[in-house]
N, C-alpha and C. Protein backbone atom coordinates (compact mmCIF):
# COMPACT_ATOMS: atom_id res chain seq x y z
N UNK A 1 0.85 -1.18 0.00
CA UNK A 1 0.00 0.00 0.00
C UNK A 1 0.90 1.24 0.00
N UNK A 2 0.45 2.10 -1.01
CA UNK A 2 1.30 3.58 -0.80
C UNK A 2 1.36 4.41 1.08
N UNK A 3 1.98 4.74 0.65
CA UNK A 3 2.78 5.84 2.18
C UNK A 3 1.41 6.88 2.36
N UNK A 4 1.14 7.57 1.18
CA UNK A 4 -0.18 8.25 0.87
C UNK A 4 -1.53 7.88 1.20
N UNK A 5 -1.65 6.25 1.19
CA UNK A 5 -3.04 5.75 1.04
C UNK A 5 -2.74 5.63 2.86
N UNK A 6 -2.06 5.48 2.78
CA UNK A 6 -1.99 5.05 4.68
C UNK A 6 -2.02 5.99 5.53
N UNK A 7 -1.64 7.30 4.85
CA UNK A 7 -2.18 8.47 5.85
C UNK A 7 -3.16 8.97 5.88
N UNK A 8 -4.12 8.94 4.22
CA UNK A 8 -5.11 9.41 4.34
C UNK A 8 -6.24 8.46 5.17
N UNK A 9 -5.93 7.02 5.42
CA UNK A 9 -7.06 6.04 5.96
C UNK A 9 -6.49 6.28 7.19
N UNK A 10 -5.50 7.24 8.06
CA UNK A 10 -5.49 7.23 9.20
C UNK A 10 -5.92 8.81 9.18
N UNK A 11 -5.55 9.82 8.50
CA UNK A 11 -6.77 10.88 8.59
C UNK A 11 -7.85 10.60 9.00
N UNK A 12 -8.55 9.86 8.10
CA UNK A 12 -9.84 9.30 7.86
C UNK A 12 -10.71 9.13 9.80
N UNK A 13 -9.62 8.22 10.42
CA UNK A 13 -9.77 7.97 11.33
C UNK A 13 -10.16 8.91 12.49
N UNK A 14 -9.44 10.22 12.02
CA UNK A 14 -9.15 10.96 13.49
C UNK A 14 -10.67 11.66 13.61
N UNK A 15 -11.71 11.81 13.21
CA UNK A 15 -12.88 12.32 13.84
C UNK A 15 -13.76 11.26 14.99
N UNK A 16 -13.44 9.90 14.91
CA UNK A 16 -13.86 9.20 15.33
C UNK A 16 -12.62 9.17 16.97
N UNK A 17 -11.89 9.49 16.98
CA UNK A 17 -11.23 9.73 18.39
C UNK A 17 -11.48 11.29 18.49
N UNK A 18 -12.10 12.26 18.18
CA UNK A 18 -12.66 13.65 18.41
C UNK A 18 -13.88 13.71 18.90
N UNK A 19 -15.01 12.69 19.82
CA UNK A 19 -16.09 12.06 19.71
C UNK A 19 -15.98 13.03 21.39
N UNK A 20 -17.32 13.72 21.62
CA UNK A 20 -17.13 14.47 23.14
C UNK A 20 -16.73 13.41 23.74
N UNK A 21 -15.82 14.14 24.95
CA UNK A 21 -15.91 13.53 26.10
C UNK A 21 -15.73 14.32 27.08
N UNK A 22 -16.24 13.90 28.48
CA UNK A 22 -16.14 14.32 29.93
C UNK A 22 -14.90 15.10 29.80
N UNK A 23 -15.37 16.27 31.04
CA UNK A 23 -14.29 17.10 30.98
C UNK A 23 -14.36 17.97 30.45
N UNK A 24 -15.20 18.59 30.21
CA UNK A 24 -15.18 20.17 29.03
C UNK A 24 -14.71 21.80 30.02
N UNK A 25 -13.91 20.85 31.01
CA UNK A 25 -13.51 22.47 31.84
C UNK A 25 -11.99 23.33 31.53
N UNK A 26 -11.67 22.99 30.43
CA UNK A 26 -10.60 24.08 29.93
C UNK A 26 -11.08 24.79 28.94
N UNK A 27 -11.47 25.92 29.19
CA UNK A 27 -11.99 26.76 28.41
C UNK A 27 -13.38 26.50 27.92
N UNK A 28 -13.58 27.23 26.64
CA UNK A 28 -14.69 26.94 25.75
C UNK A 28 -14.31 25.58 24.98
N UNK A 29 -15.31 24.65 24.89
CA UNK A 29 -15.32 23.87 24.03
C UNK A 29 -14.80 23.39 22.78
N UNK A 30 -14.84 25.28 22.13
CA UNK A 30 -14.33 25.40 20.86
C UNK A 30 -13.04 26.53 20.49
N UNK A 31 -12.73 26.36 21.88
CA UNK A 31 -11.52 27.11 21.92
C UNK A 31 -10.32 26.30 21.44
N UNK A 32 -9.39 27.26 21.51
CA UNK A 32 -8.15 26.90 20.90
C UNK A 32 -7.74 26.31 22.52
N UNK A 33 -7.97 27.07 23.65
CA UNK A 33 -7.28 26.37 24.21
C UNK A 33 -7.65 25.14 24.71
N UNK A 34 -8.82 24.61 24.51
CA UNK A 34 -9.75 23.42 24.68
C UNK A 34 -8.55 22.40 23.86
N UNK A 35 -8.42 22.48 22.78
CA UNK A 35 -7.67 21.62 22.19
C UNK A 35 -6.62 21.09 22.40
N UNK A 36 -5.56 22.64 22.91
CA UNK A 36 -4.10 22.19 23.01
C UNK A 36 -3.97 22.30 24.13
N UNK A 37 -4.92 22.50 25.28
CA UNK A 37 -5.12 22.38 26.81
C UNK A 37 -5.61 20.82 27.44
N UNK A 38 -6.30 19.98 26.90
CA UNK A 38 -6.68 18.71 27.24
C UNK A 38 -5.84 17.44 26.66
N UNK A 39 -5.28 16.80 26.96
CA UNK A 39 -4.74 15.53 26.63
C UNK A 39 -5.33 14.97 25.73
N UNK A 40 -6.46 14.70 25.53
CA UNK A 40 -7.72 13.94 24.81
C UNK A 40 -7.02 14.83 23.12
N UNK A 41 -6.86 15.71 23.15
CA UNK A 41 -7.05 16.26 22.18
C UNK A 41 -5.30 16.73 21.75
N UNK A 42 -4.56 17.13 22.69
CA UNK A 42 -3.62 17.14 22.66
C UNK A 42 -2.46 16.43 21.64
N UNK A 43 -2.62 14.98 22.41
CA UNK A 43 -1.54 14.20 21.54
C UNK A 43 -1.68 13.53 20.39
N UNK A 44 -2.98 13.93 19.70
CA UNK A 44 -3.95 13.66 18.65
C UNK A 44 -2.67 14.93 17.61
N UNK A 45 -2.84 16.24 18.17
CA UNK A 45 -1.82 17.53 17.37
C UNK A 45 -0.63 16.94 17.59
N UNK A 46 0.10 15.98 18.80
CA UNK A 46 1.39 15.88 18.35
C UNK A 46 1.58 14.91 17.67
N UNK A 47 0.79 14.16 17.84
CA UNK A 47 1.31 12.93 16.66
C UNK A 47 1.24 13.18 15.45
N UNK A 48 -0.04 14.00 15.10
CA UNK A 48 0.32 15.16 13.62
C UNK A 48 1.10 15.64 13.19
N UNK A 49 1.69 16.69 14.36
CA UNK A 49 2.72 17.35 13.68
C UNK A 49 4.48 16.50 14.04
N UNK A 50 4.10 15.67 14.24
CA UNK A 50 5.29 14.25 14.17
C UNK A 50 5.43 13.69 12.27
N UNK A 51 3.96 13.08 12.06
CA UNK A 51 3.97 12.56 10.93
C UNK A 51 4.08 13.49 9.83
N UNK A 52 3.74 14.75 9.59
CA UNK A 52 3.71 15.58 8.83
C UNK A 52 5.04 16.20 8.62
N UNK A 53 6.04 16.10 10.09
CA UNK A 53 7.45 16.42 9.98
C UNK A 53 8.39 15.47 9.05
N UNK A 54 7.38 14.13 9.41
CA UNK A 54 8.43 12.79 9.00
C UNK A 54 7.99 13.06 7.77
N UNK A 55 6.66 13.45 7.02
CA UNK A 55 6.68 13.18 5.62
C UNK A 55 7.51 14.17 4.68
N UNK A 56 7.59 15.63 5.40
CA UNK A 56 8.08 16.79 4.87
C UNK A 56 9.85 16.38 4.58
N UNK A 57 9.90 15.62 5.84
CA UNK A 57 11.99 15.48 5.76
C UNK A 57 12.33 14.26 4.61
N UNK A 58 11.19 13.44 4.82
CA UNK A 58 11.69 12.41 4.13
C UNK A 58 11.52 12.63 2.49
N UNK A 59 10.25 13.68 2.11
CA UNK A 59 10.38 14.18 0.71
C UNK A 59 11.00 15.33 -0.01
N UNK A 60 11.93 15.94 1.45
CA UNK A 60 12.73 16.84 0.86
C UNK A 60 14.24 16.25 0.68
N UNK A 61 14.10 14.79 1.00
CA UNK A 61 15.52 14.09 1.06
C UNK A 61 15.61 13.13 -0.31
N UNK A 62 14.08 12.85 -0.07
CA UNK A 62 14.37 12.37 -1.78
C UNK A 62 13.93 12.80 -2.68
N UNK A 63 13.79 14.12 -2.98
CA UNK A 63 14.12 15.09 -3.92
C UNK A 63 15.29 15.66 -3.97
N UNK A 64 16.28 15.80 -2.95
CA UNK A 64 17.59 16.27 -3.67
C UNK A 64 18.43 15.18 -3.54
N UNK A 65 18.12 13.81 -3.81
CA UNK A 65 18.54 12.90 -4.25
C UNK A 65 18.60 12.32 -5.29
């Protein structure tokens, strides 16, 4: 399976771990800091901006290759 097809079927995934849960006392709901203030929601952005680092380094490495 492509590198591509496997991120988008784990995209795919992430609304289904975004599902309410208990706990709505950091902030507004729909705040920014709701997001990057709760765990629940938290390591959902770092593992993002993990994979999105790994895809950026690894296609700027094999392009000037």
């Amino acid at each position: 399976m492509k590198p591509i097809r496997i991120v988008v079927l784990l995209l795919s995934l992430l609304p289904f771990t975004l599902i309410a849960h208990p706990g709505h006392g950091i902030g507004n709901g729909w705040s920014l800091t709701h997001y990057t203030g709760s765990l629940e929601h938290a390591w959902i952005l770092v593992v993002a901006i993990v994979a999105i680092s790994y895809w950026l380094v690894r296609s700027t490495k094999k392009s000037s290759s």
